[in-house]
PDBML (XML) file of the C-alpha atoms, coordinates in Angstrom:
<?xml version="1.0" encoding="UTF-8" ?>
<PDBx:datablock datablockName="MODEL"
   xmlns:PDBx="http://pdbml.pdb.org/schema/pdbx-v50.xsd"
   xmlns:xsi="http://www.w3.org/2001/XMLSchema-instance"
   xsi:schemaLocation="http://pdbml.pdb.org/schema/pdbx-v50.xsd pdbx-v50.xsd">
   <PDBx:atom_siteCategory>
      <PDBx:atom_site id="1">
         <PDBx:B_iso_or_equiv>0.00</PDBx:B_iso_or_equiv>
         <PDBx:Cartn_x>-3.317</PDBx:Cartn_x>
         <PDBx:Cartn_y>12.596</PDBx:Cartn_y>
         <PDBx:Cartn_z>-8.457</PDBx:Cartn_z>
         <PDBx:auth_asym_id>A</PDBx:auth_asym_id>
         <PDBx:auth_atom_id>CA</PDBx:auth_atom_id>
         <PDBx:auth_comp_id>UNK</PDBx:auth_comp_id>
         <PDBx:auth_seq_id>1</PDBx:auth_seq_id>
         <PDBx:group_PDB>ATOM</PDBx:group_PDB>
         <PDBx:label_alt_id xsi:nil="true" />
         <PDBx:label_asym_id>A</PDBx:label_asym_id>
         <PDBx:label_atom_id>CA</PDBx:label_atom_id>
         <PDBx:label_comp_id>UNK</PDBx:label_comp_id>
         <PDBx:label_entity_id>1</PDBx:label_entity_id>
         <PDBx:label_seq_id>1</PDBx:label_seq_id>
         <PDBx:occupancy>1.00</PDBx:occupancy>
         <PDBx:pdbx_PDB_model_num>1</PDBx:pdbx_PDB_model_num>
         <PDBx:type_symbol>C</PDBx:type_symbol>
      </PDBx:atom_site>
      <PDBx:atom_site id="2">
         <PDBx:B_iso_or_equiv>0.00</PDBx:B_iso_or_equiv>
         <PDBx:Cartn_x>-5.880</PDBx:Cartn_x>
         <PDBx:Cartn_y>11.697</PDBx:Cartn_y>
         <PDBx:Cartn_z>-6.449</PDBx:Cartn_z>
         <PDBx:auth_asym_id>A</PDBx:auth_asym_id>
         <PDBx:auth_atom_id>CA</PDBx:auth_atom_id>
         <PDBx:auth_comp_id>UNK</PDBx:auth_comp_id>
         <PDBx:auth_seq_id>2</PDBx:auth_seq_id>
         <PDBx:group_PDB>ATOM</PDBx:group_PDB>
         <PDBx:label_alt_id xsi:nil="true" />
         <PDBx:label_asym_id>A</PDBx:label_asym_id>
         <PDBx:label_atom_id>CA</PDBx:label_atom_id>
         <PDBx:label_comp_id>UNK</PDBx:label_comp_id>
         <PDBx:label_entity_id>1</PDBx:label_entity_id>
         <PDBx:label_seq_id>2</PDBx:label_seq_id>
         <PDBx:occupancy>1.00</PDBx:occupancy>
         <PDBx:pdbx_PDB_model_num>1</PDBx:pdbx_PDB_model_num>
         <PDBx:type_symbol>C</PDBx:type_symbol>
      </PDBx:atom_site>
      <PDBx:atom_site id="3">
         <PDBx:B_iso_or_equiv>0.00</PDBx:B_iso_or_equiv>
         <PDBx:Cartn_x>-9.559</PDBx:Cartn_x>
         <PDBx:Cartn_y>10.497</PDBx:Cartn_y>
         <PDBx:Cartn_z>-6.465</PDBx:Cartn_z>
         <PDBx:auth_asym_id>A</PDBx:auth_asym_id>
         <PDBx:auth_atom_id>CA</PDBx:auth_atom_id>
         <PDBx:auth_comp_id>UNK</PDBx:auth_comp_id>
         <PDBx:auth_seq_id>3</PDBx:auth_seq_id>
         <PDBx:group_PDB>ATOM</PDBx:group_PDB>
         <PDBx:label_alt_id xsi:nil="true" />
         <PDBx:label_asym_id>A</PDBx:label_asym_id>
         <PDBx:label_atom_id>CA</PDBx:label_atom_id>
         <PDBx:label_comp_id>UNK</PDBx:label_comp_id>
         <PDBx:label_entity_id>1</PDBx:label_entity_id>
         <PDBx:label_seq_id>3</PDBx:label_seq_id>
         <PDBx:occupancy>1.00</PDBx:occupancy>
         <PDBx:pdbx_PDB_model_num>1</PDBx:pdbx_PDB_model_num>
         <PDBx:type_symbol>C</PDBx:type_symbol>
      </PDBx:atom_site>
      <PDBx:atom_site id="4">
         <PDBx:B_iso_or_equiv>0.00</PDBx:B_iso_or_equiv>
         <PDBx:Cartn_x>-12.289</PDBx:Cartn_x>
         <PDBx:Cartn_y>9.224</PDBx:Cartn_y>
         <PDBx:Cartn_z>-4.414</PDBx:Cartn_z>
         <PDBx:auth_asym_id>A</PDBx:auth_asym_id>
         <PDBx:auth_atom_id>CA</PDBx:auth_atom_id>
         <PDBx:auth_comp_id>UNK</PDBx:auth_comp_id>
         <PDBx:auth_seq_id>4</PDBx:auth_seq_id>
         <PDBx:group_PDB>ATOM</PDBx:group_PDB>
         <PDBx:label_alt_id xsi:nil="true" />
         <PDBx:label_asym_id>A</PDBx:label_asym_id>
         <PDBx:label_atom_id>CA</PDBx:label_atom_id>
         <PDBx:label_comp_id>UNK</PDBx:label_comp_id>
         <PDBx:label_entity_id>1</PDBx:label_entity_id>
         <PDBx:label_seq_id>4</PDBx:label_seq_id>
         <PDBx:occupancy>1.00</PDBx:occupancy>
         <PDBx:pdbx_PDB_model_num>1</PDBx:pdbx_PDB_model_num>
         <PDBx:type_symbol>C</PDBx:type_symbol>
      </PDBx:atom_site>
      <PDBx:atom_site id="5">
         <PDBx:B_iso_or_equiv>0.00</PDBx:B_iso_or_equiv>
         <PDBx:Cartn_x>-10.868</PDBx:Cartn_x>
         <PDBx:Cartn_y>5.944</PDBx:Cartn_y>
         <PDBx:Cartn_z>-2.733</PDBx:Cartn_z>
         <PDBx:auth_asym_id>A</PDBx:auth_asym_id>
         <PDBx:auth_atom_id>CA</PDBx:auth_atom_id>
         <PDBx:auth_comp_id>UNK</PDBx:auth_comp_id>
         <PDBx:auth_seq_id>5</PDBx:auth_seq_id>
         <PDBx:group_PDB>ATOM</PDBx:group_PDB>
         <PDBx:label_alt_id xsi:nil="true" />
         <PDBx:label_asym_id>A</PDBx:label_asym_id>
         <PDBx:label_atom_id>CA</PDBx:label_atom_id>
         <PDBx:label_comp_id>UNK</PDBx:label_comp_id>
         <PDBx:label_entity_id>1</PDBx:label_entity_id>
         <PDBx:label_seq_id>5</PDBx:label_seq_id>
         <PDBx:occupancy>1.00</PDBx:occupancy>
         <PDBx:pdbx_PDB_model_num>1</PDBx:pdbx_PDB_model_num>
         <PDBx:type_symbol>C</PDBx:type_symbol>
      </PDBx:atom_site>
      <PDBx:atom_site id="6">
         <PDBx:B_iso_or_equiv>0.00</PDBx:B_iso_or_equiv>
         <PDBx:Cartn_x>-13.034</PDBx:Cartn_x>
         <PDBx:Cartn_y>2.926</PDBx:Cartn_y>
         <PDBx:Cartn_z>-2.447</PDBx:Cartn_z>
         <PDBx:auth_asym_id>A</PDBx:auth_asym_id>
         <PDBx:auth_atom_id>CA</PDBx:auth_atom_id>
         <PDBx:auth_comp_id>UNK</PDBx:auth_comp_id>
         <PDBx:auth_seq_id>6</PDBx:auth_seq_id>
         <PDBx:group_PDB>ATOM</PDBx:group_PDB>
         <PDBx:label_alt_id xsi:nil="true" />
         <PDBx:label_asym_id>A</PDBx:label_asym_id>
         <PDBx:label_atom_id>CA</PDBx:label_atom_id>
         <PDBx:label_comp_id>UNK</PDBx:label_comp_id>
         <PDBx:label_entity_id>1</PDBx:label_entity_id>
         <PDBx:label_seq_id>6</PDBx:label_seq_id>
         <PDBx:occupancy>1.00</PDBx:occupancy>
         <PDBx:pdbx_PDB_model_num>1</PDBx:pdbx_PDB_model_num>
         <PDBx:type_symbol>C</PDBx:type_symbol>
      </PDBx:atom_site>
      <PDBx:atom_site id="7">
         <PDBx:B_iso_or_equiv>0.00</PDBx:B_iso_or_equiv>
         <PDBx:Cartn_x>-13.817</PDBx:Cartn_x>
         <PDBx:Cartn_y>0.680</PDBx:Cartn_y>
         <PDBx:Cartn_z>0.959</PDBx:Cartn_z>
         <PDBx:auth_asym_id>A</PDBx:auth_asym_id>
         <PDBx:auth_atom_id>CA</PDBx:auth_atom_id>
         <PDBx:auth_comp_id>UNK</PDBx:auth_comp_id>
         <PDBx:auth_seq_id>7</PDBx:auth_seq_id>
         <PDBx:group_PDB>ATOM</PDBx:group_PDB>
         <PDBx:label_alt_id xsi:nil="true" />
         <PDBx:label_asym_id>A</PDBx:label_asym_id>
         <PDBx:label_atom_id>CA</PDBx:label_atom_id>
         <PDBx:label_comp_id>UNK</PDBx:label_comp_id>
         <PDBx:label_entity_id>1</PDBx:label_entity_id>
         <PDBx:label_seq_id>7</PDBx:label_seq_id>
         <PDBx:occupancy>1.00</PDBx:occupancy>
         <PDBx:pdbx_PDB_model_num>1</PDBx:pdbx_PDB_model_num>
         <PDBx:type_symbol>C</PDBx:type_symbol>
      </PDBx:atom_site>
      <PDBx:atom_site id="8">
         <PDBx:B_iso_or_equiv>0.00</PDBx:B_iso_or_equiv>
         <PDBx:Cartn_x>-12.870</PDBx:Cartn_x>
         <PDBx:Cartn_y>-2.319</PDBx:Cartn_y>
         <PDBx:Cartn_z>-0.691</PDBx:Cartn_z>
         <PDBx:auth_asym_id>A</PDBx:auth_asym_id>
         <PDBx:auth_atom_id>CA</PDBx:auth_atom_id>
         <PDBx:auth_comp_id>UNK</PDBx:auth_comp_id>
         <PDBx:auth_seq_id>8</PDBx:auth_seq_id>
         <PDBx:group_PDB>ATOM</PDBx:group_PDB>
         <PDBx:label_alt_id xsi:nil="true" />
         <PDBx:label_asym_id>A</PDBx:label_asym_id>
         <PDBx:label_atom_id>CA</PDBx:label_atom_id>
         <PDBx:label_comp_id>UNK</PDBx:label_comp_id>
         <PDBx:label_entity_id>1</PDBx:label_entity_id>
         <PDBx:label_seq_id>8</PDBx:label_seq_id>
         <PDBx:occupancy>1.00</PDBx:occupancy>
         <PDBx:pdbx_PDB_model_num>1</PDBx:pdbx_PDB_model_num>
         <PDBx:type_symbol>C</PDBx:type_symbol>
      </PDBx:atom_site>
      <PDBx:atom_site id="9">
         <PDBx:B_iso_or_equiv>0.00</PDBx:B_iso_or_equiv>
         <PDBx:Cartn_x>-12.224</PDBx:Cartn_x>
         <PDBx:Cartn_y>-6.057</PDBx:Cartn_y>
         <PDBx:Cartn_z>0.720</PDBx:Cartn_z>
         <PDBx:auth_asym_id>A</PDBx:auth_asym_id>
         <PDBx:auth_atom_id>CA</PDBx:auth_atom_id>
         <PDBx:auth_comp_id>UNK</PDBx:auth_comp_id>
         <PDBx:auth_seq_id>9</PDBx:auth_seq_id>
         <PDBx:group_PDB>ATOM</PDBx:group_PDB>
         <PDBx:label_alt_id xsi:nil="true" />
         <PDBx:label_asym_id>A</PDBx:label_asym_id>
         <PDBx:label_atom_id>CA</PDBx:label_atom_id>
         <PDBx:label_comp_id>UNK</PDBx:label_comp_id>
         <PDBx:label_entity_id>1</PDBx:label_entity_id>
         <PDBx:label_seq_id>9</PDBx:label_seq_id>
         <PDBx:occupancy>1.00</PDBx:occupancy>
         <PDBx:pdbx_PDB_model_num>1</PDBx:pdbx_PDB_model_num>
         <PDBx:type_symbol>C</PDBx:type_symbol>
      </PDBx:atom_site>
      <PDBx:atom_site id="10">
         <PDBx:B_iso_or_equiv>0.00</PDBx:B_iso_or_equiv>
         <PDBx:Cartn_x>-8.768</PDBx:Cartn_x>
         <PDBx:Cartn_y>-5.194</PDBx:Cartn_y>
         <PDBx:Cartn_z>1.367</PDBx:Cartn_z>
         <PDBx:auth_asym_id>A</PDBx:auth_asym_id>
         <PDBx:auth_atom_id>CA</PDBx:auth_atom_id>
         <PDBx:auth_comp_id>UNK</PDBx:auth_comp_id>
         <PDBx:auth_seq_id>10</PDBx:auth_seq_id>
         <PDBx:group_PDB>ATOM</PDBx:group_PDB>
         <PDBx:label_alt_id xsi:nil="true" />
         <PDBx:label_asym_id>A</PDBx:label_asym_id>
         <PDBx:label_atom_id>CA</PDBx:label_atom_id>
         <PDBx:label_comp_id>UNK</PDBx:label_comp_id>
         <PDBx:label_entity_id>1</PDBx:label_entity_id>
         <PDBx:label_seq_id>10</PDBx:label_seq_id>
         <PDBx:occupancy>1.00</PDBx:occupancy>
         <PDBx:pdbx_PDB_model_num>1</PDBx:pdbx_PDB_model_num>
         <PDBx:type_symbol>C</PDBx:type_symbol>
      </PDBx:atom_site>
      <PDBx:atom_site id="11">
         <PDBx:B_iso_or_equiv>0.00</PDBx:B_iso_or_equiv>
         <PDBx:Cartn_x>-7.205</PDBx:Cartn_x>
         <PDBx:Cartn_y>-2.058</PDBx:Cartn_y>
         <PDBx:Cartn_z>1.763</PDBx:Cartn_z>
         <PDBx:auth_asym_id>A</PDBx:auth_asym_id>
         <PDBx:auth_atom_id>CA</PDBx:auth_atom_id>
         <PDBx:auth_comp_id>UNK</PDBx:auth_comp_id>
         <PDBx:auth_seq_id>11</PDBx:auth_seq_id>
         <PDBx:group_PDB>ATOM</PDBx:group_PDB>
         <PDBx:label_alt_id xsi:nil="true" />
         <PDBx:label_asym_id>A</PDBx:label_asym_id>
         <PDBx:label_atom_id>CA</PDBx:label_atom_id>
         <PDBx:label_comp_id>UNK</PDBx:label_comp_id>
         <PDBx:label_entity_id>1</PDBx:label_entity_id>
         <PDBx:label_seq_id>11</PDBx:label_seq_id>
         <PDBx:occupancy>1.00</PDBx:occupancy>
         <PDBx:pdbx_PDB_model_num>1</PDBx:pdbx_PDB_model_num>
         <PDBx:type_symbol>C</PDBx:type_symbol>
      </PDBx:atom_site>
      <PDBx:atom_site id="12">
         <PDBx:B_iso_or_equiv>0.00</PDBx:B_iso_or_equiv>
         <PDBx:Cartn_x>-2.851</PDBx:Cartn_x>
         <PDBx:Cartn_y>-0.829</PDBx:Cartn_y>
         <PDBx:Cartn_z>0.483</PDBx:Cartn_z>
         <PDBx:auth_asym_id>A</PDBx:auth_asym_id>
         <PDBx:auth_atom_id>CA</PDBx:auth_atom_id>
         <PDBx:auth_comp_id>UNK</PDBx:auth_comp_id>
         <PDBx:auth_seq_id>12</PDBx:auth_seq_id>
         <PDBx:group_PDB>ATOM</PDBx:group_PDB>
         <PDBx:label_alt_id xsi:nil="true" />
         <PDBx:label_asym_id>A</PDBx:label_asym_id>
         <PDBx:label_atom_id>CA</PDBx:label_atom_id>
         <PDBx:label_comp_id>UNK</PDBx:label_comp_id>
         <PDBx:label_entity_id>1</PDBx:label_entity_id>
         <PDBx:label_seq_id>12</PDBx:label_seq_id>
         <PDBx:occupancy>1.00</PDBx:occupancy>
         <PDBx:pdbx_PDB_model_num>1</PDBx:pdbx_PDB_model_num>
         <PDBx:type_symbol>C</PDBx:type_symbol>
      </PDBx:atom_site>
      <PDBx:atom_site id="13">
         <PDBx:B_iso_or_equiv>0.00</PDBx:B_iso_or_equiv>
         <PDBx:Cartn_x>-1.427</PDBx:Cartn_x>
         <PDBx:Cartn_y>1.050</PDBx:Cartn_y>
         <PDBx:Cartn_z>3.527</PDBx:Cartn_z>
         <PDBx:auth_asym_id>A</PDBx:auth_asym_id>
         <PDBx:auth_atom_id>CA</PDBx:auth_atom_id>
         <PDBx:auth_comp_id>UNK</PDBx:auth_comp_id>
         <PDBx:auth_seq_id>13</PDBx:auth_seq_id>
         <PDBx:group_PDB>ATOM</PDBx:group_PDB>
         <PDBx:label_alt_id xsi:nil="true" />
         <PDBx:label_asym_id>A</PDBx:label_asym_id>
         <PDBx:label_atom_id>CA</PDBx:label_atom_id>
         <PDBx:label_comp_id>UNK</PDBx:label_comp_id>
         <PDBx:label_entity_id>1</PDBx:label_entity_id>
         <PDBx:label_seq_id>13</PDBx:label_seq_id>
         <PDBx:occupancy>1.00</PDBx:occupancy>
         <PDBx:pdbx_PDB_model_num>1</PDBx:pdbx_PDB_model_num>
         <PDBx:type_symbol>C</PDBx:type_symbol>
      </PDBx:atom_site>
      <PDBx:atom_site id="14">
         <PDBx:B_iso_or_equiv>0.00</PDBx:B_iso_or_equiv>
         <PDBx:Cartn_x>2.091</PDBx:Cartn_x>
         <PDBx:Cartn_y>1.906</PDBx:Cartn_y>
         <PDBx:Cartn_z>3.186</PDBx:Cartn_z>
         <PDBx:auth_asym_id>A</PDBx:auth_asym_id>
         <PDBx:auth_atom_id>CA</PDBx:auth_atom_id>
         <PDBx:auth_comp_id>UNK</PDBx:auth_comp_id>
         <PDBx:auth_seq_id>14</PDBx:auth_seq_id>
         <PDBx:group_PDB>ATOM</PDBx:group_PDB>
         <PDBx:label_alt_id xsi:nil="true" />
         <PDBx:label_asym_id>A</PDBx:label_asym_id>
         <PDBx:label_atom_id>CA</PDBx:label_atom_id>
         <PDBx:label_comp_id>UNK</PDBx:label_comp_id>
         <PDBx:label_entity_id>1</PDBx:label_entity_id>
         <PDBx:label_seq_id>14</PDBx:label_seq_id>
         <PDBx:occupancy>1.00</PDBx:occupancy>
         <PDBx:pdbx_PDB_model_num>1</PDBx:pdbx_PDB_model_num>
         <PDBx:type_symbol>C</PDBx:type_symbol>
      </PDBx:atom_site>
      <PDBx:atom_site id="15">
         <PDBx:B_iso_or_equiv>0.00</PDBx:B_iso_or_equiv>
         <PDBx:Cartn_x>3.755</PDBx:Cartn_x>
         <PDBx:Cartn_y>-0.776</PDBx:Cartn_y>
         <PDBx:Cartn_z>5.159</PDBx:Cartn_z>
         <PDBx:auth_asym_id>A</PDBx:auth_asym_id>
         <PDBx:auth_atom_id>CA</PDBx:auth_atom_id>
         <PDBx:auth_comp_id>UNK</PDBx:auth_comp_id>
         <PDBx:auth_seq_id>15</PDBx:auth_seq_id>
         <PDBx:group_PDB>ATOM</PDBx:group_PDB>
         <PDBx:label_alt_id xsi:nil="true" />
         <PDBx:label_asym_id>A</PDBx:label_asym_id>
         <PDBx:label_atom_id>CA</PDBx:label_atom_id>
         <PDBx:label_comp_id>UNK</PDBx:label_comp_id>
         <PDBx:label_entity_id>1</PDBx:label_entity_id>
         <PDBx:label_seq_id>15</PDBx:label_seq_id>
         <PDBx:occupancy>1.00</PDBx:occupancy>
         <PDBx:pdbx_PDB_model_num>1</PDBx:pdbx_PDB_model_num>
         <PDBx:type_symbol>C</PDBx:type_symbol>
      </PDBx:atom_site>
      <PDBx:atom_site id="16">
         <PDBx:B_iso_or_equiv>0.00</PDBx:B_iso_or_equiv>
         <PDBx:Cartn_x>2.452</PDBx:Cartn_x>
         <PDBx:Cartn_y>-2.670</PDBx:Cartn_y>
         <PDBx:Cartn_z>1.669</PDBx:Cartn_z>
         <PDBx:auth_asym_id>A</PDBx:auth_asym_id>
         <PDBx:auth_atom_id>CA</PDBx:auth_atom_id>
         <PDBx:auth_comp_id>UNK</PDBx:auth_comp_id>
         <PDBx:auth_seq_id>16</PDBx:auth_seq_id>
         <PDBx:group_PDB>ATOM</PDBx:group_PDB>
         <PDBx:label_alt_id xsi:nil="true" />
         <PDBx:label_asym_id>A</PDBx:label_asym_id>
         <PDBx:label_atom_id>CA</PDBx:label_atom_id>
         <PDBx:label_comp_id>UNK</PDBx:label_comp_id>
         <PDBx:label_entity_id>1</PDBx:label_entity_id>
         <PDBx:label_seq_id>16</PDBx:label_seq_id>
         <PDBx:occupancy>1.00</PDBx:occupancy>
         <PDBx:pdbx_PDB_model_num>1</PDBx:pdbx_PDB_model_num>
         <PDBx:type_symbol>C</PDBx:type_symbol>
      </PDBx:atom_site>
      <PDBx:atom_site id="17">
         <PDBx:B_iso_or_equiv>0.00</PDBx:B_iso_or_equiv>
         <PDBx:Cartn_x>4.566</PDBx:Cartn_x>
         <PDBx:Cartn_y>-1.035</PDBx:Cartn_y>
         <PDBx:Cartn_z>-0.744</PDBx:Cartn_z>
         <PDBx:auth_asym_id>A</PDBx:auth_asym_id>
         <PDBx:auth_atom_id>CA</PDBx:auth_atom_id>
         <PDBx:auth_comp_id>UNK</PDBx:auth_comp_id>
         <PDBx:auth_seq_id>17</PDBx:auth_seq_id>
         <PDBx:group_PDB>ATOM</PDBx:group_PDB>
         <PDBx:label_alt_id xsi:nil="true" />
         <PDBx:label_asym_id>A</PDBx:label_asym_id>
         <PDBx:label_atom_id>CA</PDBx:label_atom_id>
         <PDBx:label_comp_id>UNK</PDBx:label_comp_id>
         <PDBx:label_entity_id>1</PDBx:label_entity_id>
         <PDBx:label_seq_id>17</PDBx:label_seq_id>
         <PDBx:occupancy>1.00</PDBx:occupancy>
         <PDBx:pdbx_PDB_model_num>1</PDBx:pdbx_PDB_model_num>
         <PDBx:type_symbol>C</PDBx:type_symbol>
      </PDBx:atom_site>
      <PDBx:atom_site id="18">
         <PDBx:B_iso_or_equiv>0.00</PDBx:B_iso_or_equiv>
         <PDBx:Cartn_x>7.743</PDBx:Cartn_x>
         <PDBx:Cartn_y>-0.380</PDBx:Cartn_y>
         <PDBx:Cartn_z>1.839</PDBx:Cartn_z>
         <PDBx:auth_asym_id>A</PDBx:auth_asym_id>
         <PDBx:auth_atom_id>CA</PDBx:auth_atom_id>
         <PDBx:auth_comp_id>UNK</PDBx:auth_comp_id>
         <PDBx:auth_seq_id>18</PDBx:auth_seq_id>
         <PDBx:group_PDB>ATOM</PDBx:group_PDB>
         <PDBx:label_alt_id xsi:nil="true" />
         <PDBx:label_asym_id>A</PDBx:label_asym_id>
         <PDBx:label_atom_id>CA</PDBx:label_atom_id>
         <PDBx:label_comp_id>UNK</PDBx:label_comp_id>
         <PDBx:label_entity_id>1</PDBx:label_entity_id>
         <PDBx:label_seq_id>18</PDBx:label_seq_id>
         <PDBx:occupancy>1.00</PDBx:occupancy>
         <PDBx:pdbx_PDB_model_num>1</PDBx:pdbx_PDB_model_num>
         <PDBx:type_symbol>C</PDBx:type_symbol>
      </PDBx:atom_site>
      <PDBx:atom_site id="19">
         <PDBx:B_iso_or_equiv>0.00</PDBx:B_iso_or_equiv>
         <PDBx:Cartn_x>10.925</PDBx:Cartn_x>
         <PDBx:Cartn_y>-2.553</PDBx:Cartn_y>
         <PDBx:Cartn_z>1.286</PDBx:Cartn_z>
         <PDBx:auth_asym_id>A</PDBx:auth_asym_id>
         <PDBx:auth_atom_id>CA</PDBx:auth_atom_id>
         <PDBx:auth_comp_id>UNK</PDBx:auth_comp_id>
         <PDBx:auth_seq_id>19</PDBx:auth_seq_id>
         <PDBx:group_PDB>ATOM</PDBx:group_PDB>
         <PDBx:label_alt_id xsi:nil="true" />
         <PDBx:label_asym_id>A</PDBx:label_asym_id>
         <PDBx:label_atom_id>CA</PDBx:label_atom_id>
         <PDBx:label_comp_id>UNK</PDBx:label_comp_id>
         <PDBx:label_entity_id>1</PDBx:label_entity_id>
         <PDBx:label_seq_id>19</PDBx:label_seq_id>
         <PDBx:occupancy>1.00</PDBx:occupancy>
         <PDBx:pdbx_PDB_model_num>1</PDBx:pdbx_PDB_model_num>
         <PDBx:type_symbol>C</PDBx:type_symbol>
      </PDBx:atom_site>
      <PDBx:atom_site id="20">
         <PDBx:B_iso_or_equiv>0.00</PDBx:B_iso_or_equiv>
         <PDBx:Cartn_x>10.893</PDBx:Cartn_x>
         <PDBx:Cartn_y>-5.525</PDBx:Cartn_y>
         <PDBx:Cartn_z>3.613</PDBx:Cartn_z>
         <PDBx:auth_asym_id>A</PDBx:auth_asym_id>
         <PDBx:auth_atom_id>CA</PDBx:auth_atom_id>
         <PDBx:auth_comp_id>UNK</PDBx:auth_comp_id>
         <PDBx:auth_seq_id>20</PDBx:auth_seq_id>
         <PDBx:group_PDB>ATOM</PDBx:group_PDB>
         <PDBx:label_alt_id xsi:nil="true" />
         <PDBx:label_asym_id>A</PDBx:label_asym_id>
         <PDBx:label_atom_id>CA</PDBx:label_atom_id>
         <PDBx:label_comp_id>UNK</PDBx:label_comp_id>
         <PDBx:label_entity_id>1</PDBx:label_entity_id>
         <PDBx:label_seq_id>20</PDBx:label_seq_id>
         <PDBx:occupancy>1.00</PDBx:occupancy>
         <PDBx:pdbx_PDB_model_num>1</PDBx:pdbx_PDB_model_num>
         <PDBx:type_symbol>C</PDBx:type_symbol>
      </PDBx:atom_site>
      <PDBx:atom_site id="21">
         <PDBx:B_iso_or_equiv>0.00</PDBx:B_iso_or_equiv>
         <PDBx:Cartn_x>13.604</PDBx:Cartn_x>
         <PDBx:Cartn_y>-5.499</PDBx:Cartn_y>
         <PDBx:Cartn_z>6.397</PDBx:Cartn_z>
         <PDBx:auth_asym_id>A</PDBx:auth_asym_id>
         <PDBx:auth_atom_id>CA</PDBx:auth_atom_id>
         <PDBx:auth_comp_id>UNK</PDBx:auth_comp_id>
         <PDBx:auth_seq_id>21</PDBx:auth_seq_id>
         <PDBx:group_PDB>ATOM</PDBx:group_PDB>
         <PDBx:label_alt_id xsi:nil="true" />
         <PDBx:label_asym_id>A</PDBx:label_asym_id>
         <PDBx:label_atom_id>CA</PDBx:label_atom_id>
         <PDBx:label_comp_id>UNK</PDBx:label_comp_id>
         <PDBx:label_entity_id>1</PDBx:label_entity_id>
         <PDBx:label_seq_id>21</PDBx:label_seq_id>
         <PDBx:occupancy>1.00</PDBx:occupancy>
         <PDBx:pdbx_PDB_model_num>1</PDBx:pdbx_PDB_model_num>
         <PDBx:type_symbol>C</PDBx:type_symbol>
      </PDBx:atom_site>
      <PDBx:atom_site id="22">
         <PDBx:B_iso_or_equiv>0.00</PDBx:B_iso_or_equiv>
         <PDBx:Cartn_x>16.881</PDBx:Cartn_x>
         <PDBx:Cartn_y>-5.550</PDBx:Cartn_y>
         <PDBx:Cartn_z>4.250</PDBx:Cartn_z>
         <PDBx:auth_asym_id>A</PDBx:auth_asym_id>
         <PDBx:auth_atom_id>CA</PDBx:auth_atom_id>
         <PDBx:auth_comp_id>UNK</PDBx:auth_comp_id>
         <PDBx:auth_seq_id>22</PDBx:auth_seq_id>
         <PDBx:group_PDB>ATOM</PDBx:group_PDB>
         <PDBx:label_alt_id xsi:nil="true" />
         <PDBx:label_asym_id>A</PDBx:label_asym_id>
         <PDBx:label_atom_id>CA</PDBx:label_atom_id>
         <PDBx:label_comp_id>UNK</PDBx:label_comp_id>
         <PDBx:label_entity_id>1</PDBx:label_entity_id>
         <PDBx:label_seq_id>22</PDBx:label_seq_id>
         <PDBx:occupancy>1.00</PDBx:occupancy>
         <PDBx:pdbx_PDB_model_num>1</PDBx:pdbx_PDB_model_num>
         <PDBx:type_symbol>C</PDBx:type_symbol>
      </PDBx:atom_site>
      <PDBx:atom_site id="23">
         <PDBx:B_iso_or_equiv>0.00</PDBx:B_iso_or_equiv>
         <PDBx:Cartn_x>15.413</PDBx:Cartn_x>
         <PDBx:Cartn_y>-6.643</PDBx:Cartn_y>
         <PDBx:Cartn_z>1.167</PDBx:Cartn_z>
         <PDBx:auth_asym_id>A</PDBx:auth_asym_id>
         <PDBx:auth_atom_id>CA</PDBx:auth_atom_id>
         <PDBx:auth_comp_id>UNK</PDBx:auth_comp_id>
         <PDBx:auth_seq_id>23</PDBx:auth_seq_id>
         <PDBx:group_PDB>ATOM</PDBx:group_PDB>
         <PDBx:label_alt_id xsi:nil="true" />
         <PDBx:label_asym_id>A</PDBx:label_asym_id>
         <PDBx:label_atom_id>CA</PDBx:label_atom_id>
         <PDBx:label_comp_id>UNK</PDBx:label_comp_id>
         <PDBx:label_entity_id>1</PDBx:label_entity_id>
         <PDBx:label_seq_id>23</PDBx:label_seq_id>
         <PDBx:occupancy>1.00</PDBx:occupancy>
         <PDBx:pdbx_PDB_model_num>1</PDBx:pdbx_PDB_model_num>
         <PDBx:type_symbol>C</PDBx:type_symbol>
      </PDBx:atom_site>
      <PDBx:atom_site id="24">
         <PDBx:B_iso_or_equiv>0.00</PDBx:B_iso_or_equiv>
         <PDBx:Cartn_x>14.838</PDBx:Cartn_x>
         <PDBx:Cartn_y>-4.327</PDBx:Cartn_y>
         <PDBx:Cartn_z>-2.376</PDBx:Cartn_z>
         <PDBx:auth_asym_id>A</PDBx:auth_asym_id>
         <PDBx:auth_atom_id>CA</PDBx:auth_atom_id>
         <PDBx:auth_comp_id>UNK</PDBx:auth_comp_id>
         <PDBx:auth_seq_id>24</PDBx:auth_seq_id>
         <PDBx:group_PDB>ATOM</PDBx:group_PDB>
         <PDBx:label_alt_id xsi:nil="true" />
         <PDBx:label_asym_id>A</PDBx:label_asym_id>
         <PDBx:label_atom_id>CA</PDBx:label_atom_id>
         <PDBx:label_comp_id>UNK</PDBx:label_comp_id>
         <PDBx:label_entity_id>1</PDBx:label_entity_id>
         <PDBx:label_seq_id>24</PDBx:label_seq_id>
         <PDBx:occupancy>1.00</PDBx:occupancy>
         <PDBx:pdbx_PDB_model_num>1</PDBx:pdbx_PDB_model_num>
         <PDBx:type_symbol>C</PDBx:type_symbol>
      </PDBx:atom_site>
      <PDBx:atom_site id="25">
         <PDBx:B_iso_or_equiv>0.00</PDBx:B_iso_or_equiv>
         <PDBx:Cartn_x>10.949</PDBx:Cartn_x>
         <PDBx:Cartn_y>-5.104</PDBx:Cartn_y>
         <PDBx:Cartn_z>-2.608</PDBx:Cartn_z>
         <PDBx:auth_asym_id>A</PDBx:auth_asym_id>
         <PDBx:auth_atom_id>CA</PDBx:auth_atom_id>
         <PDBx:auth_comp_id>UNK</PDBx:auth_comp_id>
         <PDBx:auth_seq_id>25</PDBx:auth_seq_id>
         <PDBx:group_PDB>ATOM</PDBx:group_PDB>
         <PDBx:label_alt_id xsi:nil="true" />
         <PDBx:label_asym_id>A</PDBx:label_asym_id>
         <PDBx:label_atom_id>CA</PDBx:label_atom_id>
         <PDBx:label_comp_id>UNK</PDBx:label_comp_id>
         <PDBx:label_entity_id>1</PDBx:label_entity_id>
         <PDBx:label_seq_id>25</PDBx:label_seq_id>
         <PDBx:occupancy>1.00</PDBx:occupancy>
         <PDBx:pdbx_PDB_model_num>1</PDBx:pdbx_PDB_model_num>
         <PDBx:type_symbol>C</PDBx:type_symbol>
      </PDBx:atom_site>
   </PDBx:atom_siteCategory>
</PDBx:datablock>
């Protein structure tokens, strides 16, 4: 489920796959 992750140019956090404020993506 989970590997080595690379440093890359940009990096998902979780505020990048959250639902924006009152919105469904």
């Amino acid at each position: 489920r989970e590997s080595r992750r690379l440093v890359g140019l940009t990096t998902v956090r979780e505020q990048d796959i959250l639902p924006v404020a009152g919105g469904r993506v």
